[in-house]
PDB file of N, CA and C in Angstrom:
ATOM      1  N   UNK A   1       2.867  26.256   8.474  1.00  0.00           N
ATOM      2  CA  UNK A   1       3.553  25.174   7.797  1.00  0.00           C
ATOM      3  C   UNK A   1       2.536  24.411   6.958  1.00  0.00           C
ATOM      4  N   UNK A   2       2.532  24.309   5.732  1.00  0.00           N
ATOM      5  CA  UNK A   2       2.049  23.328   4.323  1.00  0.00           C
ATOM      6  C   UNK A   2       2.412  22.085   4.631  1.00  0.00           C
ATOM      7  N   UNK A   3       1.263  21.311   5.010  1.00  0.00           N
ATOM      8  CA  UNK A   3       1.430  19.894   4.778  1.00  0.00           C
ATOM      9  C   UNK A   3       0.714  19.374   3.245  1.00  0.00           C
ATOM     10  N   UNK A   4       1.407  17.998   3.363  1.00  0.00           N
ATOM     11  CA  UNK A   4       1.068  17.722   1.879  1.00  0.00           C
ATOM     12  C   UNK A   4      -0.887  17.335   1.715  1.00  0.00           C
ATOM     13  N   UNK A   5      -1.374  16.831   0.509  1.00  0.00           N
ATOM     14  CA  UNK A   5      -2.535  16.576   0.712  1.00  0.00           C
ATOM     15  C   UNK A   5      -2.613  14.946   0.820  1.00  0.00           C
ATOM     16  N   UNK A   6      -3.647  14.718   1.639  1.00  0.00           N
ATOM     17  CA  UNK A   6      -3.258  12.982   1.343  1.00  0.00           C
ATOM     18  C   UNK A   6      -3.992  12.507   0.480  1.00  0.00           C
ATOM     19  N   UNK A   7      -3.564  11.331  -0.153  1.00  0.00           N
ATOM     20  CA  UNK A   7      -3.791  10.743  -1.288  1.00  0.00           C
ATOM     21  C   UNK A   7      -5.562  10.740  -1.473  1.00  0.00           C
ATOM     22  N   UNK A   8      -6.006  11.022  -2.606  1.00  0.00           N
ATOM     23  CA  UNK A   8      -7.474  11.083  -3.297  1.00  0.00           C
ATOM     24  C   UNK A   8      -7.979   9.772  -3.639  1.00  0.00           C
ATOM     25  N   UNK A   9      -7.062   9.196  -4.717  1.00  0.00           N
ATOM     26  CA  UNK A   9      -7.784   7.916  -5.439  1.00  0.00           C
ATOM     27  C   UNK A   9      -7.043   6.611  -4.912  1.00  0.00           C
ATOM     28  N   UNK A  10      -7.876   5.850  -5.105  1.00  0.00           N
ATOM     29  CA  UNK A  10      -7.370   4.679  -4.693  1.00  0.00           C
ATOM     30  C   UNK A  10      -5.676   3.960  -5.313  1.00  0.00           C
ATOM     31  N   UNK A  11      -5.690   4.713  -6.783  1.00  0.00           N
ATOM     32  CA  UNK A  11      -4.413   4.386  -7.184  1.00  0.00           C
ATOM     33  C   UNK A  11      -2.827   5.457  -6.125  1.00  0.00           C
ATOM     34  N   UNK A  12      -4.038   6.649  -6.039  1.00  0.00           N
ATOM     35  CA  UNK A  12      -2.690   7.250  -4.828  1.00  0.00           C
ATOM     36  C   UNK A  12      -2.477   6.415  -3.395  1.00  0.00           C
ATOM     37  N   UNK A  13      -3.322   6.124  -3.098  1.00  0.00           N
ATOM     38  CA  UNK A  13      -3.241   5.109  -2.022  1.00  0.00           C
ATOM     39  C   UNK A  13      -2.148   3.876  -1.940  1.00  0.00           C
ATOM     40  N   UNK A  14      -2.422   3.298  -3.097  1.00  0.00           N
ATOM     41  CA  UNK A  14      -1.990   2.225  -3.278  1.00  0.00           C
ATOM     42  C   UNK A  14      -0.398   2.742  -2.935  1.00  0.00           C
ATOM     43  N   UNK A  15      -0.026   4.273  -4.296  1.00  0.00           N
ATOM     44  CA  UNK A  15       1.283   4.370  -4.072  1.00  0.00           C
ATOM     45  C   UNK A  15       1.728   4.320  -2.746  1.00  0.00           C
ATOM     46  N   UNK A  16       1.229   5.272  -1.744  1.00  0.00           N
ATOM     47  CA  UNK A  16       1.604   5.676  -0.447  1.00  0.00           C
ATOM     48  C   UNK A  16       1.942   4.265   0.137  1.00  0.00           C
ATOM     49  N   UNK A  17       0.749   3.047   0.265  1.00  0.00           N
ATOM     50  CA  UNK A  17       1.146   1.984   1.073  1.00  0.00           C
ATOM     51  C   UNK A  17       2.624   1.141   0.315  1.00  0.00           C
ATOM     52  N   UNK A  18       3.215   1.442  -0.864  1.00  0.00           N
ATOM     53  CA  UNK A  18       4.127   0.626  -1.886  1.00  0.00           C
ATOM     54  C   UNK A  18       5.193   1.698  -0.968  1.00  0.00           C
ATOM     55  N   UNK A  19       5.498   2.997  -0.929  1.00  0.00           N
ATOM     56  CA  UNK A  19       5.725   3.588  -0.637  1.00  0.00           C
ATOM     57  C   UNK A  19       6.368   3.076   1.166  1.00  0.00           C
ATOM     58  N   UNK A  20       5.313   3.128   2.159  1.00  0.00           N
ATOM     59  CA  UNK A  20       5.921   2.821   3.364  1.00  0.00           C
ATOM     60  C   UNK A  20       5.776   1.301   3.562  1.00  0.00           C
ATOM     61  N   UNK A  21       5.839   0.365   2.382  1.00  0.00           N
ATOM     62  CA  UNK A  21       5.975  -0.898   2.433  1.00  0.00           C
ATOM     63  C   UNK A  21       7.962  -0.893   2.282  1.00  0.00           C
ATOM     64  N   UNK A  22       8.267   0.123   1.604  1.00  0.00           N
ATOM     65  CA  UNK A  22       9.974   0.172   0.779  1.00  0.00           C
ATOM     66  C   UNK A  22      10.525   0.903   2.173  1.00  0.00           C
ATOM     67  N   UNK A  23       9.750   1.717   2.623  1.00  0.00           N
ATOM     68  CA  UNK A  23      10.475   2.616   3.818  1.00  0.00           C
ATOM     69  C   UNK A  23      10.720   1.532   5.027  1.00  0.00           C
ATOM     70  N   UNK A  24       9.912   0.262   5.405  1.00  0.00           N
ATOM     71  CA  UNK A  24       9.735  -0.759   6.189  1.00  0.00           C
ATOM     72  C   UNK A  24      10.862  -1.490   5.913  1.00  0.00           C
ATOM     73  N   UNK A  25      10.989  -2.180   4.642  1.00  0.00           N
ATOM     74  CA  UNK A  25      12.205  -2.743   4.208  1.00  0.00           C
ATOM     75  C   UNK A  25      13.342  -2.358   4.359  1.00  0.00           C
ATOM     76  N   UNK A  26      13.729  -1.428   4.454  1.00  0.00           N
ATOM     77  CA  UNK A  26      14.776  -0.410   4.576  1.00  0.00           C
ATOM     78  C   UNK A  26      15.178  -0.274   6.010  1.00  0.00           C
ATOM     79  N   UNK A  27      14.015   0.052   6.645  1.00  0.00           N
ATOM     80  CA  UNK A  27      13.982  -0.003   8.573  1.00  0.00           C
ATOM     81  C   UNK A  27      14.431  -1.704   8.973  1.00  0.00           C
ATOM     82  N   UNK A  28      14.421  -2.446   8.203  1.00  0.00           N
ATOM     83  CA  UNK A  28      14.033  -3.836   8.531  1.00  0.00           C
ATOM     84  C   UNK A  28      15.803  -4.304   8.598  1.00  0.00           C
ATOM     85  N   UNK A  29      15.834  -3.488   6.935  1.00  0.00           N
ATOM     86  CA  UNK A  29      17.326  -3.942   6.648  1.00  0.00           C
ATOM     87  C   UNK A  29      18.389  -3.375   7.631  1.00  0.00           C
ATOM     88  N   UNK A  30      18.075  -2.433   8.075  1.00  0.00           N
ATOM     89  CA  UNK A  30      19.186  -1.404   8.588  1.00  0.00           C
ATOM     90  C   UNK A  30      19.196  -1.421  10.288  1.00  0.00           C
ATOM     91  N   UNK A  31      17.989  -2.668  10.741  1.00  0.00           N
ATOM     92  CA  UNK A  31      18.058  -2.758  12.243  1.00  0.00           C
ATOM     93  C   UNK A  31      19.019  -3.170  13.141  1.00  0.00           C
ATOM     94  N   UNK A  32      19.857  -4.091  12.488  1.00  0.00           N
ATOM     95  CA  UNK A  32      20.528  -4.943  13.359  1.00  0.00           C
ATOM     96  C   UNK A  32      20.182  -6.134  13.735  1.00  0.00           C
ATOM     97  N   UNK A  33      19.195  -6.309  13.095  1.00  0.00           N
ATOM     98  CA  UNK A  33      18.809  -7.967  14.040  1.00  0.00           C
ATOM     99  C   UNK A  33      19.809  -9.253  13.819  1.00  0.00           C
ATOM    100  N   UNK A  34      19.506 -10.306  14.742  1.00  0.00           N
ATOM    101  CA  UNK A  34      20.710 -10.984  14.461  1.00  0.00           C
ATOM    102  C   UNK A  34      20.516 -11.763  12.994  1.00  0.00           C
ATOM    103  N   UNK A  35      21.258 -12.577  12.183  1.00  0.00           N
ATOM    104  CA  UNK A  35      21.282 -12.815  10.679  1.00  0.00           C
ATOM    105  C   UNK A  35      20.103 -13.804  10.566  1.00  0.00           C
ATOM    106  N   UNK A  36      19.848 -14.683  11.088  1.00  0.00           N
ATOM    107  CA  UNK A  36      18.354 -15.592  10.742  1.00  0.00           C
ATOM    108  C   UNK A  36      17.486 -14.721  11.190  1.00  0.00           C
ATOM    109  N   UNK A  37      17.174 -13.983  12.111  1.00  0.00           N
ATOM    110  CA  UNK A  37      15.646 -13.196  12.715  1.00  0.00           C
ATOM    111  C   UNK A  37      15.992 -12.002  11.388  1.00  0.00           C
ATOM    112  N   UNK A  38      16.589 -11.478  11.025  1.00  0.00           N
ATOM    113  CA  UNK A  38      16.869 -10.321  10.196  1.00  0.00           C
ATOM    114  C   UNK A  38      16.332 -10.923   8.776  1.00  0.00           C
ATOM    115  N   UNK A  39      16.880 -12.293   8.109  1.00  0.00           N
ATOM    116  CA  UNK A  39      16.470 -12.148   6.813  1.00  0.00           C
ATOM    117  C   UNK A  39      15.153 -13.277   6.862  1.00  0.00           C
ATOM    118  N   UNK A  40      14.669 -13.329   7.927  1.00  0.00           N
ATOM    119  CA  UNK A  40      13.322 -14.134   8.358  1.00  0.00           C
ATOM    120  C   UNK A  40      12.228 -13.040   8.329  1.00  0.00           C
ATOM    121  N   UNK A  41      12.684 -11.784   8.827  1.00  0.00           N
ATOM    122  CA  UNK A  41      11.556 -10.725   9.167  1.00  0.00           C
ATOM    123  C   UNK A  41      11.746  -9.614   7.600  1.00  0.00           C
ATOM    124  N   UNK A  42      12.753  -9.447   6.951  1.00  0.00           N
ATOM    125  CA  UNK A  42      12.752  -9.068   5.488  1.00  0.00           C
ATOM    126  C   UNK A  42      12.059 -10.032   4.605  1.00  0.00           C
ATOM    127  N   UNK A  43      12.325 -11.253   4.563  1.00  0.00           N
ATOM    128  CA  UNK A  43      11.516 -11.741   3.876  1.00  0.00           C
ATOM    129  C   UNK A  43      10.073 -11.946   3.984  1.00  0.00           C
ATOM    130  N   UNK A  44       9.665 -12.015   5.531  1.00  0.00           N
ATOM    131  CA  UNK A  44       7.829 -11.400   5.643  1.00  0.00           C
ATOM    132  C   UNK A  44       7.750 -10.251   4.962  1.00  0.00           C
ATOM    133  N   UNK A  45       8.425  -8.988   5.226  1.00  0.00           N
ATOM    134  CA  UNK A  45       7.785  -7.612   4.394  1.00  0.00           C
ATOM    135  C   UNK A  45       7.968  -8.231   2.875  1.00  0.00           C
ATOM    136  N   UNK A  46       9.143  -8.628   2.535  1.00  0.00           N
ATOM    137  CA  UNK A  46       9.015  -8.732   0.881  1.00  0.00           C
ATOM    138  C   UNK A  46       7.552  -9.385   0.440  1.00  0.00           C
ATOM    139  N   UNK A  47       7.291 -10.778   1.183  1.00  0.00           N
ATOM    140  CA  UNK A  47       6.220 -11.803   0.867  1.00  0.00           C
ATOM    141  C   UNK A  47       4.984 -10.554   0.553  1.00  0.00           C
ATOM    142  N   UNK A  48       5.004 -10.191   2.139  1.00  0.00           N
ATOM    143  CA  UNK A  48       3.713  -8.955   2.223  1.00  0.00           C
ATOM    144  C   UNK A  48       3.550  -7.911   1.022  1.00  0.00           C
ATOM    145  N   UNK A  49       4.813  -7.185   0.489  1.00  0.00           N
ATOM    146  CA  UNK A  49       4.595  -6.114  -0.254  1.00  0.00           C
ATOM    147  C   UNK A  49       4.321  -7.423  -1.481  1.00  0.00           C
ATOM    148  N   UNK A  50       4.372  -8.203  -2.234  1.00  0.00           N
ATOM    149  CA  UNK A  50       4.786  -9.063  -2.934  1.00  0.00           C
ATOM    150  C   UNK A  50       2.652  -9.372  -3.335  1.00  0.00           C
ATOM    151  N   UNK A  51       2.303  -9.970  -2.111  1.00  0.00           N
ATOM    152  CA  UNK A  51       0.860 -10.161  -2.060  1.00  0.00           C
ATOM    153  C   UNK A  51       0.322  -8.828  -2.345  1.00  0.00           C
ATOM    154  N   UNK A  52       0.423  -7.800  -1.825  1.00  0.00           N
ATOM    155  CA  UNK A  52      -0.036  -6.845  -1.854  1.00  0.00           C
ATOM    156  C   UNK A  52       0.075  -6.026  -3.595  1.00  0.00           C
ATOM    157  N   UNK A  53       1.151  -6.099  -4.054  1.00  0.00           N
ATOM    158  CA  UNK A  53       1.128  -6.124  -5.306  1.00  0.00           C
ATOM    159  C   UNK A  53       0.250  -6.522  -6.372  1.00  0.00           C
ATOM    160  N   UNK A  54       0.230  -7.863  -6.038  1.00  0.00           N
ATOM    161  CA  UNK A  54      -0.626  -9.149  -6.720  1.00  0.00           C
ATOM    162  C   UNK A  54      -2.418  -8.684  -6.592  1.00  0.00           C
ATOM    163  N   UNK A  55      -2.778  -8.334  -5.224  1.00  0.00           N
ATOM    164  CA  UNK A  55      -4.322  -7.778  -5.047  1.00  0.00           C
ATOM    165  C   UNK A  55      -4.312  -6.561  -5.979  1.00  0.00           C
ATOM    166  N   UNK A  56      -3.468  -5.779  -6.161  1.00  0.00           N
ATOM    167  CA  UNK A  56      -3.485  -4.042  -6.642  1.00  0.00           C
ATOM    168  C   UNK A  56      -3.705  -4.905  -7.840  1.00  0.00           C
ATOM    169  N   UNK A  57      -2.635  -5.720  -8.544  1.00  0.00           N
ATOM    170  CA  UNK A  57      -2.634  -5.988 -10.075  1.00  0.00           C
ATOM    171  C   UNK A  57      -3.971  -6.996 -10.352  1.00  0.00           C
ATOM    172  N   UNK A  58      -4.244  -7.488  -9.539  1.00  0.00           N
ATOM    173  CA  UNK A  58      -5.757  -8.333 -10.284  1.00  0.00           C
ATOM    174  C   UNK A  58      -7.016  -7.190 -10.186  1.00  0.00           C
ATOM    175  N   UNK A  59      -6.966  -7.062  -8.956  1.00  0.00           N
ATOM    176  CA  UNK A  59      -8.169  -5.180  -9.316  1.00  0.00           C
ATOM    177  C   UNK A  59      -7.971  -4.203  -9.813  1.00  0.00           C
ATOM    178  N   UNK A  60      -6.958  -3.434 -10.165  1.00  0.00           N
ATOM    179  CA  UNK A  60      -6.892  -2.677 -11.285  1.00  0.00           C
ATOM    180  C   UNK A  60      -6.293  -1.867  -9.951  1.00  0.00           C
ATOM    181  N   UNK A  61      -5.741  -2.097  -8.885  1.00  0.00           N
ATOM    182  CA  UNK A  61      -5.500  -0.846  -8.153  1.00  0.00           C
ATOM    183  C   UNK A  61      -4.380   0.385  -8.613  1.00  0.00           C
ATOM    184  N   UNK A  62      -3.773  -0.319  -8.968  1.00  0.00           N
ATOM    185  CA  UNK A  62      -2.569   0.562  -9.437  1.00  0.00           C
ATOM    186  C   UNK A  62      -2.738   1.621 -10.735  1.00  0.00           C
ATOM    187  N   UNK A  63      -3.850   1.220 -11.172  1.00  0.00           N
ATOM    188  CA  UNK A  63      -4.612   1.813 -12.729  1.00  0.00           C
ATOM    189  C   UNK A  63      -4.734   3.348 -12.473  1.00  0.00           C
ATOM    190  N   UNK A  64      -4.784   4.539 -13.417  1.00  0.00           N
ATOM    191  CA  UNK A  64      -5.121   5.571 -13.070  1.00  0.00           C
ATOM    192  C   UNK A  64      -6.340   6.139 -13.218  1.00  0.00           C
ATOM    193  N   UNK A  65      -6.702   6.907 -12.418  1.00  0.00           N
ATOM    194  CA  UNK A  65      -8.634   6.580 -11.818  1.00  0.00           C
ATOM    195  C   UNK A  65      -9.479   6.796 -13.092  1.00  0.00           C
ATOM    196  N   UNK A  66      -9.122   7.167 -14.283  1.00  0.00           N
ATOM    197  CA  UNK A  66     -10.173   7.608 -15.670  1.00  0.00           C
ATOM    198  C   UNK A  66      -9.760   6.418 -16.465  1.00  0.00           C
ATOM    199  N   UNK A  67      -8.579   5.147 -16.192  1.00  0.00           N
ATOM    200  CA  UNK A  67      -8.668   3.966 -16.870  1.00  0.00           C
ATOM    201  C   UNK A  67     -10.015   3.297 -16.826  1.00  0.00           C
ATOM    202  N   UNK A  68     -10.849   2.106 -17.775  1.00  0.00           N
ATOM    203  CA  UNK A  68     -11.354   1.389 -17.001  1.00  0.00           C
ATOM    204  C   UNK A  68     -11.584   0.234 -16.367  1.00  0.00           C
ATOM    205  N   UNK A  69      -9.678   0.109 -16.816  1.00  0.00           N
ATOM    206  CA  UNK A  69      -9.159  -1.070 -15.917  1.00  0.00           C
ATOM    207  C   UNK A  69      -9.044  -0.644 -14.132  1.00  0.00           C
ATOM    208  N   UNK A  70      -9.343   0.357 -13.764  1.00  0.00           N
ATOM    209  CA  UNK A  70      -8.955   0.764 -12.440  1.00  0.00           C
ATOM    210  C   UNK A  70     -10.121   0.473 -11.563  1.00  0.00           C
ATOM    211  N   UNK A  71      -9.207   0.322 -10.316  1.00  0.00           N
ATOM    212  CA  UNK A  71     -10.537  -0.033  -9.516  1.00  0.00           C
ATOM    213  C   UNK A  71     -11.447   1.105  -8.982  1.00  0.00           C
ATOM    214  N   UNK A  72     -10.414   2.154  -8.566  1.00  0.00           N
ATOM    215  CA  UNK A  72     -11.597   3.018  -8.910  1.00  0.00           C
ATOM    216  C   UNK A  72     -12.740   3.146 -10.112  1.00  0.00           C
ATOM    217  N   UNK A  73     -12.406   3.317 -10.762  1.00  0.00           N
ATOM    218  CA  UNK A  73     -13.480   3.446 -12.219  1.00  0.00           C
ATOM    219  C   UNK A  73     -14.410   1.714 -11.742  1.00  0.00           C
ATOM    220  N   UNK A  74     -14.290   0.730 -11.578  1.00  0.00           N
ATOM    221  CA  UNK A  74     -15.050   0.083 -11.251  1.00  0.00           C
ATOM    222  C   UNK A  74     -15.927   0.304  -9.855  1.00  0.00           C
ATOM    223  N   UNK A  75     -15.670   0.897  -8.956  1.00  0.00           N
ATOM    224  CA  UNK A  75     -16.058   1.176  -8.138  1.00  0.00           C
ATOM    225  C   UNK A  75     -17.258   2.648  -7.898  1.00  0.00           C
ATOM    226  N   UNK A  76     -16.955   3.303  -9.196  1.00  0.00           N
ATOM    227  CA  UNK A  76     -17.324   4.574  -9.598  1.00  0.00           C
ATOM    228  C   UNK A  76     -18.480   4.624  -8.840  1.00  0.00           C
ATOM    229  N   UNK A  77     -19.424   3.334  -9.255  1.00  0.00           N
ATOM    230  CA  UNK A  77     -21.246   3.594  -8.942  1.00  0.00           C
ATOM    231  C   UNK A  77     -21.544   2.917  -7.690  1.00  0.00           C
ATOM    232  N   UNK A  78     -20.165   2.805  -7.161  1.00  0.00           N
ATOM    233  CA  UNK A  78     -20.264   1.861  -5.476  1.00  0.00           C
ATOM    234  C   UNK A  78     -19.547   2.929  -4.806  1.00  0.00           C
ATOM    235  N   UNK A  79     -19.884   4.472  -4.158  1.00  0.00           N
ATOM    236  CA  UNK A  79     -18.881   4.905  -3.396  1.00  0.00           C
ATOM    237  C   UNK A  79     -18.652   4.346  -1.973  1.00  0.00           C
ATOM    238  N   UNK A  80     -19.925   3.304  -1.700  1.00  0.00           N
ATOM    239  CA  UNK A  80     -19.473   3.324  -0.120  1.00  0.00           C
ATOM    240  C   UNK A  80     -18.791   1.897  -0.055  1.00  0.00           C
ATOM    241  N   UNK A  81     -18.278   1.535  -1.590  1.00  0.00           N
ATOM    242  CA  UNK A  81     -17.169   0.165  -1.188  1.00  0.00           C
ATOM    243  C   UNK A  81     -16.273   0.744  -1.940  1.00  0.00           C
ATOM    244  N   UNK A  82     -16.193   2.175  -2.557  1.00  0.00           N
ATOM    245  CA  UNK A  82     -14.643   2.761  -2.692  1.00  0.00           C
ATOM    246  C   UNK A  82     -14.304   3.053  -1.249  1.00  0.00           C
ATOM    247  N   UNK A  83     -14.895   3.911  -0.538  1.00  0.00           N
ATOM    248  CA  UNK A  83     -14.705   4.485   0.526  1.00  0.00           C
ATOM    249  C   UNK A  83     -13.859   3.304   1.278  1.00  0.00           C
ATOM    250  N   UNK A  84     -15.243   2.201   1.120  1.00  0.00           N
ATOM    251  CA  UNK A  84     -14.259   0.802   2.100  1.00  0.00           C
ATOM    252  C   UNK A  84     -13.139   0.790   2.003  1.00  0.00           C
ATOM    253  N   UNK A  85     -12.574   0.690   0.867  1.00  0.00           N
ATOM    254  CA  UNK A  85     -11.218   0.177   0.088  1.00  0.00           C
ATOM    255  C   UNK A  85     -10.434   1.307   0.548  1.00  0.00           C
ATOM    256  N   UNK A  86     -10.864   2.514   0.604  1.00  0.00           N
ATOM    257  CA  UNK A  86      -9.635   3.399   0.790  1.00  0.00           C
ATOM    258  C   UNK A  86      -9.699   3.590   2.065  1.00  0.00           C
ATOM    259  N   UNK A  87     -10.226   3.582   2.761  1.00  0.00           N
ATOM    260  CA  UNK A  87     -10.074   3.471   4.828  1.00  0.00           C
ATOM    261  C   UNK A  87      -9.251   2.411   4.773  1.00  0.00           C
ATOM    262  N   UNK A  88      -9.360   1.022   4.105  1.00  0.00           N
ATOM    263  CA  UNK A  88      -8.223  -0.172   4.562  1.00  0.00           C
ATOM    264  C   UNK A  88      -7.202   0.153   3.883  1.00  0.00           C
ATOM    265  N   UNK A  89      -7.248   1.288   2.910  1.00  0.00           N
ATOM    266  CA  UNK A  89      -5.632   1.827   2.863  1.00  0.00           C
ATOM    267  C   UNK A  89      -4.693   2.299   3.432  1.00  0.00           C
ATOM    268  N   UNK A  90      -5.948   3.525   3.849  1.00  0.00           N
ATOM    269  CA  UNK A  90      -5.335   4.526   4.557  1.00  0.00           C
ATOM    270  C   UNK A  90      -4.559   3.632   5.852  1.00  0.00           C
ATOM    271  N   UNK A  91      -5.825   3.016   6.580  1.00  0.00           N
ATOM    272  CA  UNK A  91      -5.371   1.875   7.545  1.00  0.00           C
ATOM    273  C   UNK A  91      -3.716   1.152   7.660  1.00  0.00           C
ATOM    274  N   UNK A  92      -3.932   0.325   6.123  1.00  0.00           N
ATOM    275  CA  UNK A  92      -2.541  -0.263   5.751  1.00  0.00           C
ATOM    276  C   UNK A  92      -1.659   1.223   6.179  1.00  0.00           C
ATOM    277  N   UNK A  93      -1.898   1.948   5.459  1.00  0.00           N
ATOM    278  CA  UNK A  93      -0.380   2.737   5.585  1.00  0.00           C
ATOM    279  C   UNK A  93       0.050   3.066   6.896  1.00  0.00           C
ATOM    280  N   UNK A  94      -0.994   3.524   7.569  1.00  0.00           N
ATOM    281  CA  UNK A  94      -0.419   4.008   9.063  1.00  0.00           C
ATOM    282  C   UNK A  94       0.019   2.730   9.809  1.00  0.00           C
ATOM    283  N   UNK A  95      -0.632   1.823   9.709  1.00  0.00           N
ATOM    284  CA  UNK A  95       0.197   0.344  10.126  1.00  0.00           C
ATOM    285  C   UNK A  95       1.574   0.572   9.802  1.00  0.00           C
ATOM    286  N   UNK A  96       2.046   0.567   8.382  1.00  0.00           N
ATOM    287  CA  UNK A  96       3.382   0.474   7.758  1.00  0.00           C
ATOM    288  C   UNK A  96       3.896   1.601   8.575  1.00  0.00           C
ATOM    289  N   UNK A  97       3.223   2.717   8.568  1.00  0.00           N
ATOM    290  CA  UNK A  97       3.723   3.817   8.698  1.00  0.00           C
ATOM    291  C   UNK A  97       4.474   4.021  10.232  1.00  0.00           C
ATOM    292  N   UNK A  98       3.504   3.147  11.176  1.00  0.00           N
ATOM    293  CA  UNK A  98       4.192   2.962  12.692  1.00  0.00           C
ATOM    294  C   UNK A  98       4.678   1.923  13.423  1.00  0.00           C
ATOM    295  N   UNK A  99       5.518   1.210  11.979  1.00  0.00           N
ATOM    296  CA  UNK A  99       5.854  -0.253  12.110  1.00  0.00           C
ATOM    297  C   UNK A  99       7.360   0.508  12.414  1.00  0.00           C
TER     298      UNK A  99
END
């Protein structure tokens, strides 16, 4: 069985965590909770994906890695604070991912 590859650049990253930030919302919406705990705990993920947006768009995360608005490409001659950045991705996602 072919699994997929996981994300390379920091802009794939980013997608993946935008990605199981929408899959969260969705789990969030579709739980059942009662109507104040329900649109109390949707509106934390929105806030969260919302901030999280805002960091990608002031560093260039979302940029594609040969821009040189991207944070990769700024990071180019720093691999061991790309590396950083993409372990607290990877991180973020599996958080999202086993929320």
């Amino acid at each position: 069985m072919a699994t997929a590859n996981p994300p390379q650049s920091i802009r794939d990253w980013y997608h993946s965590c935008i990605a199981a930030f929408e899959k969260l919302t969705k789990g969030v919406d579709s739980c059942g909770l009662a109507s104040g705990s329900h649109e109390l705990a949707l509106q934390m993920v929105r806030d969260q994906i919302g901030r999280f947006r805002v960091w990608a768009g002031n560093l260039g995360a979302h940029h594609p890695a040969r821009s040189r608005m991207s944070l990769d490409y700024k990071l180019k001659e720093a691999s061991h604070l790309r590396n950083t950045v993409v372990e607290l991705l990877e991180g973020l996602h599996t958080t999202l991912g086993g929320a």
